[in-house]
Every structure is written in structure tokens, then in C-alpha cells.
PDB file of N, CA and C in Angstrom:
ATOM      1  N   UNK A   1      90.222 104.390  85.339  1.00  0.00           N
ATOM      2  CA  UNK A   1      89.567 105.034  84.253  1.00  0.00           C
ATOM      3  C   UNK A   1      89.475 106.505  84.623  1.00  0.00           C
ATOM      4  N   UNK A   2      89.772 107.522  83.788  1.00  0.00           N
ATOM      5  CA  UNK A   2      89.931 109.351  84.322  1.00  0.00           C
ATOM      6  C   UNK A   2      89.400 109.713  83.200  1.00  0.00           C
ATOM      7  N   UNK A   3      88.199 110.382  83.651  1.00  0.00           N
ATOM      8  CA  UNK A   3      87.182 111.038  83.274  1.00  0.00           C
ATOM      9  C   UNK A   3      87.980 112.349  83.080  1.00  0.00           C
ATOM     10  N   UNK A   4      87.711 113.290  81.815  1.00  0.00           N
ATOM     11  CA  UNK A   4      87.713 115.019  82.247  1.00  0.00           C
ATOM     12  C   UNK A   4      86.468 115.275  82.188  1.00  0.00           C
ATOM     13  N   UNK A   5      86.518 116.177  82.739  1.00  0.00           N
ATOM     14  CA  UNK A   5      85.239 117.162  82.823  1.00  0.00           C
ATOM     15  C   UNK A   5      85.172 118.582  83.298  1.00  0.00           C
ATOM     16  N   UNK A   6      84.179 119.147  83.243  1.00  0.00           N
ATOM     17  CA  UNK A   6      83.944 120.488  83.844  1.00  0.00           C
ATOM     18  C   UNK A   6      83.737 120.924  85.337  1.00  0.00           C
ATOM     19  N   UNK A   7      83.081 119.957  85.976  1.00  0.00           N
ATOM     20  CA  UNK A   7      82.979 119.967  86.865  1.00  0.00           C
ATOM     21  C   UNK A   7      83.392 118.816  87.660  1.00  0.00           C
ATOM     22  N   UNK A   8      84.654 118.361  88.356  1.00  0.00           N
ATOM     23  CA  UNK A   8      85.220 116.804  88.705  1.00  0.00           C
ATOM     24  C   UNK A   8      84.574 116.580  89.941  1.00  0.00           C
ATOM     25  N   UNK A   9      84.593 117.801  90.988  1.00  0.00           N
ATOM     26  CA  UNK A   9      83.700 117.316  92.628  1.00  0.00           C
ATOM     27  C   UNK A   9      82.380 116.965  91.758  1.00  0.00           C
ATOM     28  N   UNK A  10      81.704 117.916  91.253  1.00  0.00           N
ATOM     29  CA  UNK A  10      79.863 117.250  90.771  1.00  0.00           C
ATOM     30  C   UNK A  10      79.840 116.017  90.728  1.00  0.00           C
ATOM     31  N   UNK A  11      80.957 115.296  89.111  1.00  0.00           N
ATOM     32  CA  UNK A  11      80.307 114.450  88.450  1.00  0.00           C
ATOM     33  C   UNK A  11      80.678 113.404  89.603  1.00  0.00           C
ATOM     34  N   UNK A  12      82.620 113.439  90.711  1.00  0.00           N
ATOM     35  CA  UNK A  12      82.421 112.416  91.464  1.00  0.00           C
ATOM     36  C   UNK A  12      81.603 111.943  92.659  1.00  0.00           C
ATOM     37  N   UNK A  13      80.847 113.139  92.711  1.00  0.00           N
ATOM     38  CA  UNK A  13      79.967 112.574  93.940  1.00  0.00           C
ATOM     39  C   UNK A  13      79.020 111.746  93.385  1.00  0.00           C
ATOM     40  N   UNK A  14      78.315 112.445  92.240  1.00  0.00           N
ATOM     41  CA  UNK A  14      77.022 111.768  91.323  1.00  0.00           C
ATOM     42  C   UNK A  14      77.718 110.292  91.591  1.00  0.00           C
ATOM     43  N   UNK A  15      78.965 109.654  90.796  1.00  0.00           N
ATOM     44  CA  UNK A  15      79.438 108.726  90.725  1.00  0.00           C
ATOM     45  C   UNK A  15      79.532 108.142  91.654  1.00  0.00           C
ATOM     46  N   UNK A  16      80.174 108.599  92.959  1.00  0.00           N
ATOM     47  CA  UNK A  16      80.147 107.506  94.053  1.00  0.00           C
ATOM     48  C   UNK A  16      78.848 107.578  94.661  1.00  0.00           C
ATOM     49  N   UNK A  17      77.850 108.034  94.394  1.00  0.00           N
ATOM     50  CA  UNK A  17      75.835 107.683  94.985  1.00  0.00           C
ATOM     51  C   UNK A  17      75.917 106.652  93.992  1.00  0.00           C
ATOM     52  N   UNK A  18      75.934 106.642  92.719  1.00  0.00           N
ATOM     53  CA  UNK A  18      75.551 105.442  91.788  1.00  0.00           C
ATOM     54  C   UNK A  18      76.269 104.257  92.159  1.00  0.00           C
ATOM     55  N   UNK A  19      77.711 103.833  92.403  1.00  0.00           N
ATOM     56  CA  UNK A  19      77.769 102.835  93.006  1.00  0.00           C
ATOM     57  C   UNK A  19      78.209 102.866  94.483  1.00  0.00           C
ATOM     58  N   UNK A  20      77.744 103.507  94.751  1.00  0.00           N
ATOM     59  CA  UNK A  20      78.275 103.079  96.497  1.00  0.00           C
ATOM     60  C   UNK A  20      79.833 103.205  97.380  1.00  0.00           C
ATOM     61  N   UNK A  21      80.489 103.480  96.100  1.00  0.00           N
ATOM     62  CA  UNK A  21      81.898 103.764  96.456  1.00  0.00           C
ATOM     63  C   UNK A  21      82.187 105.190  96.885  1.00  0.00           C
ATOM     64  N   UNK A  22      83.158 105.193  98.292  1.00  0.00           N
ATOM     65  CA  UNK A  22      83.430 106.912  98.767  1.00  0.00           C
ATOM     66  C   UNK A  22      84.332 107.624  97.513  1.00  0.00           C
ATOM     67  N   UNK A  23      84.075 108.782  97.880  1.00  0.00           N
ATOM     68  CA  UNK A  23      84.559 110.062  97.184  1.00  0.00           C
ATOM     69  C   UNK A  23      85.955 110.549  97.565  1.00  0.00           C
ATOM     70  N   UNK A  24      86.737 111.063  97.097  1.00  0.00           N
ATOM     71  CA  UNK A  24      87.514 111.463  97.489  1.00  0.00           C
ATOM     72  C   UNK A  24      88.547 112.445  97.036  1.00  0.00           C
ATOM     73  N   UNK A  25      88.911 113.801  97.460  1.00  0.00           N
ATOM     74  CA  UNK A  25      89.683 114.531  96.840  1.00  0.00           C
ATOM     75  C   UNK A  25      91.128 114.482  97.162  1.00  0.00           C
ATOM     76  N   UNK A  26      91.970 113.962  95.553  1.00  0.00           N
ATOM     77  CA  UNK A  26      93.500 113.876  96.175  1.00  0.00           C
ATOM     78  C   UNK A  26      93.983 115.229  95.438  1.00  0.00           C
ATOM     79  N   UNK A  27      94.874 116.016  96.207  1.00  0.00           N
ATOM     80  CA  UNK A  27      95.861 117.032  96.077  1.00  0.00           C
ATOM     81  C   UNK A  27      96.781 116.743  94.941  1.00  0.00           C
ATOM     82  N   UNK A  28      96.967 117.093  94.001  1.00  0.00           N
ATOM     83  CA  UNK A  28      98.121 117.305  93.324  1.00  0.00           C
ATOM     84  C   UNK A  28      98.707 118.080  92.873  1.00  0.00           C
ATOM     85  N   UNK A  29     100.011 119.011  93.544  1.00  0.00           N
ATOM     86  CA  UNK A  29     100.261 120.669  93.122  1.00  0.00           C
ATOM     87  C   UNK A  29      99.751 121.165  91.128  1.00  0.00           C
ATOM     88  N   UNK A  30      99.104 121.701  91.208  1.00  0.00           N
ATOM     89  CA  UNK A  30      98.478 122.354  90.294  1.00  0.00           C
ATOM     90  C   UNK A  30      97.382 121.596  89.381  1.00  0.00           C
ATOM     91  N   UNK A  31      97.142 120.102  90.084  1.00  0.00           N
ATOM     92  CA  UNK A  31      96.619 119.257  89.094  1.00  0.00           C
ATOM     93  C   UNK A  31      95.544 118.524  90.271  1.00  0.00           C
ATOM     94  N   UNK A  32      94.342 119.056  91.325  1.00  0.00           N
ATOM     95  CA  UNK A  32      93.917 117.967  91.890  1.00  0.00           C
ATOM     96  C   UNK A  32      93.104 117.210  91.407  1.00  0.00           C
ATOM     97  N   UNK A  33      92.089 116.249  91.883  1.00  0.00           N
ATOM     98  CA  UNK A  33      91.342 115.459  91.065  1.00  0.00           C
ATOM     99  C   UNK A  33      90.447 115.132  91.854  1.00  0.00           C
ATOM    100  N   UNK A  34      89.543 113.999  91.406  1.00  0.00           N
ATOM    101  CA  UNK A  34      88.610 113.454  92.859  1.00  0.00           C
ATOM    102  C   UNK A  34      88.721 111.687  92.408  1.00  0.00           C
ATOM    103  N   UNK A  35      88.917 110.985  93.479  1.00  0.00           N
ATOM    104  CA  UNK A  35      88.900 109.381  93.041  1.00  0.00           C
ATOM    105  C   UNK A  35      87.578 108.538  93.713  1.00  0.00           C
ATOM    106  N   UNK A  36      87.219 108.131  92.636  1.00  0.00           N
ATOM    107  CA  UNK A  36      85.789 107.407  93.392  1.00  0.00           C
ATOM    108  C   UNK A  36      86.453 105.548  93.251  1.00  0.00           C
ATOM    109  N   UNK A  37      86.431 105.003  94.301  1.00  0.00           N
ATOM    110  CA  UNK A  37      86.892 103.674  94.440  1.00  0.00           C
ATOM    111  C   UNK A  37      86.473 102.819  95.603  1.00  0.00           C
ATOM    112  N   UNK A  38      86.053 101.540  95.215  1.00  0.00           N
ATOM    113  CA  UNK A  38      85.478 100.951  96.528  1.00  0.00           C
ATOM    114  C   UNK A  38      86.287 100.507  97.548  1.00  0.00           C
ATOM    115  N   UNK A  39      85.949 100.710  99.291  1.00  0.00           N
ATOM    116  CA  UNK A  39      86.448 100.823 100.113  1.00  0.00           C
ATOM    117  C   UNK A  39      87.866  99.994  99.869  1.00  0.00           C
ATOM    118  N   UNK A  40      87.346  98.362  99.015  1.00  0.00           N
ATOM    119  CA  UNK A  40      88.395  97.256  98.964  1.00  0.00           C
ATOM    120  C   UNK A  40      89.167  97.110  98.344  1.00  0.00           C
ATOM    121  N   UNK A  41      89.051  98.505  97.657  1.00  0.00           N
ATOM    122  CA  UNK A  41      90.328  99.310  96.280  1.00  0.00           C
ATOM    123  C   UNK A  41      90.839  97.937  95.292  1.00  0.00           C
ATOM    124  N   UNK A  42      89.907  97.703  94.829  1.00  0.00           N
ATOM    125  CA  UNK A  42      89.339  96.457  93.691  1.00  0.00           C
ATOM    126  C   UNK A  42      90.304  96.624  92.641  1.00  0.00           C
ATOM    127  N   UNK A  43      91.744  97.461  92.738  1.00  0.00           N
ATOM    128  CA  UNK A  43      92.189  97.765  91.203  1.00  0.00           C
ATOM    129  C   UNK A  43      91.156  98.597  90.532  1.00  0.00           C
ATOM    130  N   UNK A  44      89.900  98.917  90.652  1.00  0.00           N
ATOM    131  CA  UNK A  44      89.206  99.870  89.161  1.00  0.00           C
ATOM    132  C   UNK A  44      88.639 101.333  89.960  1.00  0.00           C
ATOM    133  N   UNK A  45      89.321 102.516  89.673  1.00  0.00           N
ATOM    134  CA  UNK A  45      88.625 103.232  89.972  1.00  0.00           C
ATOM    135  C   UNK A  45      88.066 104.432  89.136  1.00  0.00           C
ATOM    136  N   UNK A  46      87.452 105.124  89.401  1.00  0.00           N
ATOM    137  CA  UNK A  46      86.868 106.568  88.632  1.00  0.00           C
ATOM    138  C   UNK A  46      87.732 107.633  88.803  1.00  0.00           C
ATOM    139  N   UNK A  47      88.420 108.374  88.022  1.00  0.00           N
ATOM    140  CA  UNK A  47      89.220 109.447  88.479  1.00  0.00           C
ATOM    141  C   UNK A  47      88.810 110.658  87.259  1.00  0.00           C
ATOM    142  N   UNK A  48      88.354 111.932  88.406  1.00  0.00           N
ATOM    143  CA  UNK A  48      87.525 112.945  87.289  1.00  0.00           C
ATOM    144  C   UNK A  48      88.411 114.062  87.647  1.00  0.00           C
ATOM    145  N   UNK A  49      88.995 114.341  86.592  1.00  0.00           N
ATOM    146  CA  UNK A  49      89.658 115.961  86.469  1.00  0.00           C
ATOM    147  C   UNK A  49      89.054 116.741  85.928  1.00  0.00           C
ATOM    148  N   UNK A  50      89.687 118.215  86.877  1.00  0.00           N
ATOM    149  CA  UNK A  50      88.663 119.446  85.848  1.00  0.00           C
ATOM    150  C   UNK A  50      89.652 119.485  84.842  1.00  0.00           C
ATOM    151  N   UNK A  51      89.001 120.083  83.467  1.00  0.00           N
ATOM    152  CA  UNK A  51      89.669 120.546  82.357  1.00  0.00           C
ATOM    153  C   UNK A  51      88.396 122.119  82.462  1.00  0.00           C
ATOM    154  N   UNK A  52      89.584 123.183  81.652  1.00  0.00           N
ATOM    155  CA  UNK A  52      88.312 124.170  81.209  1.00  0.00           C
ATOM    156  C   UNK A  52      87.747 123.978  80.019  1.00  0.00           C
ATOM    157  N   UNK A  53      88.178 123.275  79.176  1.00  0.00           N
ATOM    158  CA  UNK A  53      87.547 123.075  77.499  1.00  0.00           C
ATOM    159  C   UNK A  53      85.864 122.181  77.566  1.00  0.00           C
ATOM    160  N   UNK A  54      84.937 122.767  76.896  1.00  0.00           N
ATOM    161  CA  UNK A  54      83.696 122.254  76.863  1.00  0.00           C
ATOM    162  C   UNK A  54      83.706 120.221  75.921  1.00  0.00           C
ATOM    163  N   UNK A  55      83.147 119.483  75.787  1.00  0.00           N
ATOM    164  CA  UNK A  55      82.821 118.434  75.356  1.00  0.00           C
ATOM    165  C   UNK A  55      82.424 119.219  73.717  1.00  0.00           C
ATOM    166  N   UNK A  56      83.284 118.707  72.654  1.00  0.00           N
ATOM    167  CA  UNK A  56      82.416 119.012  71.519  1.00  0.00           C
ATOM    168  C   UNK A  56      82.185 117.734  70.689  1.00  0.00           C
ATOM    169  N   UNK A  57      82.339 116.538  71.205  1.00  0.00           N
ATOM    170  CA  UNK A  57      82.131 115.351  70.295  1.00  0.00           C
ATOM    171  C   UNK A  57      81.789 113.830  71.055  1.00  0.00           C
ATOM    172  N   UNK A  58      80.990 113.385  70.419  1.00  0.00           N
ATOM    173  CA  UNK A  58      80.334 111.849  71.456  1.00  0.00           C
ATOM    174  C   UNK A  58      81.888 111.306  72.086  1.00  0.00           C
ATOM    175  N   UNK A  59      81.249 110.962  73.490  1.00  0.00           N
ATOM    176  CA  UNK A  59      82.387 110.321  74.380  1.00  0.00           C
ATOM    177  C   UNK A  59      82.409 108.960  73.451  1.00  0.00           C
ATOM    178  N   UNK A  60      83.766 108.435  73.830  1.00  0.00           N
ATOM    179  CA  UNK A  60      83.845 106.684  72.512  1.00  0.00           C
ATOM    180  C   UNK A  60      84.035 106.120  74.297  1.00  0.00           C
ATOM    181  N   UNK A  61      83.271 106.391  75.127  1.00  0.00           N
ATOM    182  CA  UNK A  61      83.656 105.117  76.550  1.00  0.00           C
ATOM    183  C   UNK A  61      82.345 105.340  77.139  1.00  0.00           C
ATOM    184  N   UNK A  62      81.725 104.446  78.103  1.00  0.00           N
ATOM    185  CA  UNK A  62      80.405 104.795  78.822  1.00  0.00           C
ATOM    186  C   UNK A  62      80.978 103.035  79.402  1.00  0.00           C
ATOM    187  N   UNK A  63      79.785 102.918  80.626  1.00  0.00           N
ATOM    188  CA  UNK A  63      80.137 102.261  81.437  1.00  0.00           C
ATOM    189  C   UNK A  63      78.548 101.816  81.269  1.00  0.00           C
ATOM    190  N   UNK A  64      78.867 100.167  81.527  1.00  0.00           N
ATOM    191  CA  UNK A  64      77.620  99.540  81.423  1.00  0.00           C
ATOM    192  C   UNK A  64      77.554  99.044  82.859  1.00  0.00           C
ATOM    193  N   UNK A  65      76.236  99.289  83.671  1.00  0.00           N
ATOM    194  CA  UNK A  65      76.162  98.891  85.172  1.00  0.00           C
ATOM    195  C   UNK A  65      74.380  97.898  85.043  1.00  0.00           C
ATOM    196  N   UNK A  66      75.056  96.835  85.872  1.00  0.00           N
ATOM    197  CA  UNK A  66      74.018  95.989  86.420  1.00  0.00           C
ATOM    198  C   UNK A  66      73.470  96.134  87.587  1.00  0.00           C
ATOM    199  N   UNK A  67      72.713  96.551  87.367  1.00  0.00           N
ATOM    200  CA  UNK A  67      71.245  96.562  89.110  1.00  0.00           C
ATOM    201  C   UNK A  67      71.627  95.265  89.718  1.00  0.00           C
ATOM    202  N   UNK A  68      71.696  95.317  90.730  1.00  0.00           N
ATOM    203  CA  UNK A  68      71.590  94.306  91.733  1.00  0.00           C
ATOM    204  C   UNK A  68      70.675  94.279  92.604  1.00  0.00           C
ATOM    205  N   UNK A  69      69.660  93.049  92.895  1.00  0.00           N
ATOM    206  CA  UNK A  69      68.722  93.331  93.868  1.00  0.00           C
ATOM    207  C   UNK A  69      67.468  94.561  93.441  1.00  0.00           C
ATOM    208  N   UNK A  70      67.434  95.042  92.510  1.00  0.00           N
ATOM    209  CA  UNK A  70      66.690  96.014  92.028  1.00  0.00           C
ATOM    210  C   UNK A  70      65.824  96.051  90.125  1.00  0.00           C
ATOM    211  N   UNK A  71      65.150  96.245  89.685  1.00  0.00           N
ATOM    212  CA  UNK A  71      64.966  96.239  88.396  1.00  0.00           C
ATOM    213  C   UNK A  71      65.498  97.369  87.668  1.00  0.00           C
ATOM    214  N   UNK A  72      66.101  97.039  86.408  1.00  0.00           N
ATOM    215  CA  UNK A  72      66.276  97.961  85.841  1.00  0.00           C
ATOM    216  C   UNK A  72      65.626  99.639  85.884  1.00  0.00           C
ATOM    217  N   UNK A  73      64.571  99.771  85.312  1.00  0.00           N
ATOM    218  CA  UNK A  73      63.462 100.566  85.504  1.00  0.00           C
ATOM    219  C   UNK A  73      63.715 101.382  87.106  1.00  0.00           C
ATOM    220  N   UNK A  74      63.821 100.484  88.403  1.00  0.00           N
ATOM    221  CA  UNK A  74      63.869 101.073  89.556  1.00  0.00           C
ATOM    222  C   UNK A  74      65.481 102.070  89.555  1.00  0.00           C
ATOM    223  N   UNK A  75      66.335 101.289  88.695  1.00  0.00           N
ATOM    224  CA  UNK A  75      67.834 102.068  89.059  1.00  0.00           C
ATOM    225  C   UNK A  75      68.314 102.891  88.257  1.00  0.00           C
ATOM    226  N   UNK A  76      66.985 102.936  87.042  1.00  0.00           N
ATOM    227  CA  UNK A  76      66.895 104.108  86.348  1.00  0.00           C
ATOM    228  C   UNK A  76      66.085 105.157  87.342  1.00  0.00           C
ATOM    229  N   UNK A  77      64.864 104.951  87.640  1.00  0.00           N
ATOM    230  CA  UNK A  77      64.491 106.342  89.113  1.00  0.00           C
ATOM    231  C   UNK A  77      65.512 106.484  89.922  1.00  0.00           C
ATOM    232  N   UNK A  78      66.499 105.823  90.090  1.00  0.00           N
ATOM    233  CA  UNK A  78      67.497 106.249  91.744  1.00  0.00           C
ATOM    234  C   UNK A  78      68.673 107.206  90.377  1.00  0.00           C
ATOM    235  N   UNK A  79      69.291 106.633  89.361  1.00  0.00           N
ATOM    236  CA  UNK A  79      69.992 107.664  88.536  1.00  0.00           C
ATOM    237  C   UNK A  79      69.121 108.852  88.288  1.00  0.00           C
ATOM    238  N   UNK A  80      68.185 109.207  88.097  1.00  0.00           N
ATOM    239  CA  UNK A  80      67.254 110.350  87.997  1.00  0.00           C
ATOM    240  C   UNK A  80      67.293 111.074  89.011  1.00  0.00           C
ATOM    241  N   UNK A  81      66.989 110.261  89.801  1.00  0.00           N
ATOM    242  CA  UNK A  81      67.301 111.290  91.482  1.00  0.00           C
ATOM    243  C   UNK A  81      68.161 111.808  91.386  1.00  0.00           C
ATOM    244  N   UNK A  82      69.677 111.279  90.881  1.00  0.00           N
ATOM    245  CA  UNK A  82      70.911 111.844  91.705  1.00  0.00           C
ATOM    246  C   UNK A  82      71.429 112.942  90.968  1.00  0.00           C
ATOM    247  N   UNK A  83      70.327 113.140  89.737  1.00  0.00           N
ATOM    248  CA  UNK A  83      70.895 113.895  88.611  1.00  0.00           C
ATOM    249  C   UNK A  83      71.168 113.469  86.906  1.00  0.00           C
ATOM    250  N   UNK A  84      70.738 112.268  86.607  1.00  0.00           N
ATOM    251  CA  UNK A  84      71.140 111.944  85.265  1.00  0.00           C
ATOM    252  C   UNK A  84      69.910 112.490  84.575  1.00  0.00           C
ATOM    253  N   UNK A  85      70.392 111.816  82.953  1.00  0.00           N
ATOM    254  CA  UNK A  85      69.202 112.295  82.295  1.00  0.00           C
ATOM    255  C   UNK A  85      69.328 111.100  81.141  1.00  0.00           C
ATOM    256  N   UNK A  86      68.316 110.261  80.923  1.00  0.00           N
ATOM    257  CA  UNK A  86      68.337 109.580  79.743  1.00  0.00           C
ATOM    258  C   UNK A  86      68.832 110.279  78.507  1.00  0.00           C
ATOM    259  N   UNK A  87      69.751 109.772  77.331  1.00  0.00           N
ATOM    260  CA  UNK A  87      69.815 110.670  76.966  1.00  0.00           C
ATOM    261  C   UNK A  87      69.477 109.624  75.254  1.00  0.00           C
ATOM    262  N   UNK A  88      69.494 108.546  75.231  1.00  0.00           N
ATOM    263  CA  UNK A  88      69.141 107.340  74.195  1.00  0.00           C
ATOM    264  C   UNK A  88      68.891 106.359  74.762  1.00  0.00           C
ATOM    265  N   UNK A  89      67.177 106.195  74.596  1.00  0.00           N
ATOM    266  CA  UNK A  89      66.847 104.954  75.741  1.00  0.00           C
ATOM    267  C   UNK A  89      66.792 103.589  74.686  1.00  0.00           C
ATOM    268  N   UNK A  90      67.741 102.930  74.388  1.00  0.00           N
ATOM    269  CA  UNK A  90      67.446 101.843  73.472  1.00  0.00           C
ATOM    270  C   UNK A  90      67.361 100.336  74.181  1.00  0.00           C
ATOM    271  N   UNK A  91      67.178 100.220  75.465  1.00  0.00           N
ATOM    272  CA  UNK A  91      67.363  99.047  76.154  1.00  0.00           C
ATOM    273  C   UNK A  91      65.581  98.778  76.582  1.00  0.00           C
ATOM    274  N   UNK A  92      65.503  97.519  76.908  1.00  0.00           N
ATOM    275  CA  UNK A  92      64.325  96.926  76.957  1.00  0.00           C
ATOM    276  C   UNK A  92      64.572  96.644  78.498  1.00  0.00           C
ATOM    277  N   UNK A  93      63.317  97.225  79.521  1.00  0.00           N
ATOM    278  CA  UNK A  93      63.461  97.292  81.093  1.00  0.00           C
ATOM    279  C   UNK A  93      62.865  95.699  81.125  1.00  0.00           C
ATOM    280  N   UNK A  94      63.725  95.420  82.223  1.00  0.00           N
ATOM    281  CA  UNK A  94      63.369  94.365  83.251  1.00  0.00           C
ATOM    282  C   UNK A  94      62.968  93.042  82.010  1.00  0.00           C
ATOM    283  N   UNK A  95      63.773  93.299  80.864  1.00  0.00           N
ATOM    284  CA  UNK A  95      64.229  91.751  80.460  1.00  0.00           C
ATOM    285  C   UNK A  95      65.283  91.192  80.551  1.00  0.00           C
ATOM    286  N   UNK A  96      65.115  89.178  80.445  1.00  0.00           N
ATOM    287  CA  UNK A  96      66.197  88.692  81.193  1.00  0.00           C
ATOM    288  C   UNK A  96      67.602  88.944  80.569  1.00  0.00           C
ATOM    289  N   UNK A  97      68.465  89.006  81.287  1.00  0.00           N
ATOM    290  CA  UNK A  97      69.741  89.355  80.524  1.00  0.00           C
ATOM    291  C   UNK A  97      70.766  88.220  80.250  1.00  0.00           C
ATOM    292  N   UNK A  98      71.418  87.975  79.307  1.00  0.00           N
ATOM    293  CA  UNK A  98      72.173  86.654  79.282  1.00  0.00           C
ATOM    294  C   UNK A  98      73.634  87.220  79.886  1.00  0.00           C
ATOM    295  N   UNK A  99      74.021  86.255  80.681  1.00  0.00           N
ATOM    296  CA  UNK A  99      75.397  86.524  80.852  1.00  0.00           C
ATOM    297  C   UNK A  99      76.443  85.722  80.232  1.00  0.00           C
TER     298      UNK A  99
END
């Protein structure tokens, strides 16, 4: 999945604190990037390029993440820490979730 953005080191570090996966900057003559992927290279990773053009319209992708070992509510304070910001809180904390 390759993110653009404005800033690609920022958003991939933010990204690999949120799940636990290392960071990493690969070289590509005139094009580098940063890849966030877990150590066991699972097939899925995060890949954030800079672009210079600003965001002028709702992203159509977002990523839905499950707390593990933690409550909702708690892994919303650890995303706060690292830098997020609620930005539409429409979810109900620490109810049960069906899978």
C-alpha cells in the first residue's frame, strides 16, 4: 500500500511506532521512499513517498487497526502520543467487536 505525502520520513516513522514494524529508507535515483514492514515481511507493507502537491480532497483508503492486549480508548492515548489527531470520532470505545 504507497501512501503520498508531504512529509514520507514523518508520516513513516509515526507508522512504524503504531504498529511495531521497522522503518526504513530505500534509495531510488530521483525517487526515494521509506518502507514500513514487519520484520517477517508478511507480503503487506506501508510505502510513503514525498510528493510536493498539498492533499485537496478526502483520502477514499484509511486503515482499520485492532488493539491487541490493550482497550481501544488506551491505543487511542498511545496514537495521540505519537502525533495523531482524532479527526471523526464515530466509534463506540471498549465495545465488544464481532468478528
Amino acid at each position: 500500500m504507497t501512501f503520498d505525502c508531504l512529509d514520507s520520513e514523518l508520516i513513516a516513522r509515526f507508522w512504524s511506532e503504531v504498529t511495531g514494524w521497522p522503518c526504513e529508507k530505500e534509495e531510488m535515483p530521483g525517487n526515494p521512499y521509506w518502507v514500513v514492514e514487519s520484520a517477517e515481511k508478511l507480503r503487506i507493507r506501508l510505502v510513503f513517498v514525498a510528493v510536493p502537491e498539498v492533499k485537496e480532497m478526502k483520502s477514499r483508503l484509511h486503515l482499520d487497526l485492532l488493539p491487541l492486549g490493550v482497550t481501544q480508548a488506551a491505543e487511542l492515548v498511545r496514537f495521540e502520543s505519537l502525533g495523531a489527531h482524532i479527526v471523526d470520532g464515530r466509534r463506540h470505545l471498549d465495545s465488544p467487536r464481532v468478528l
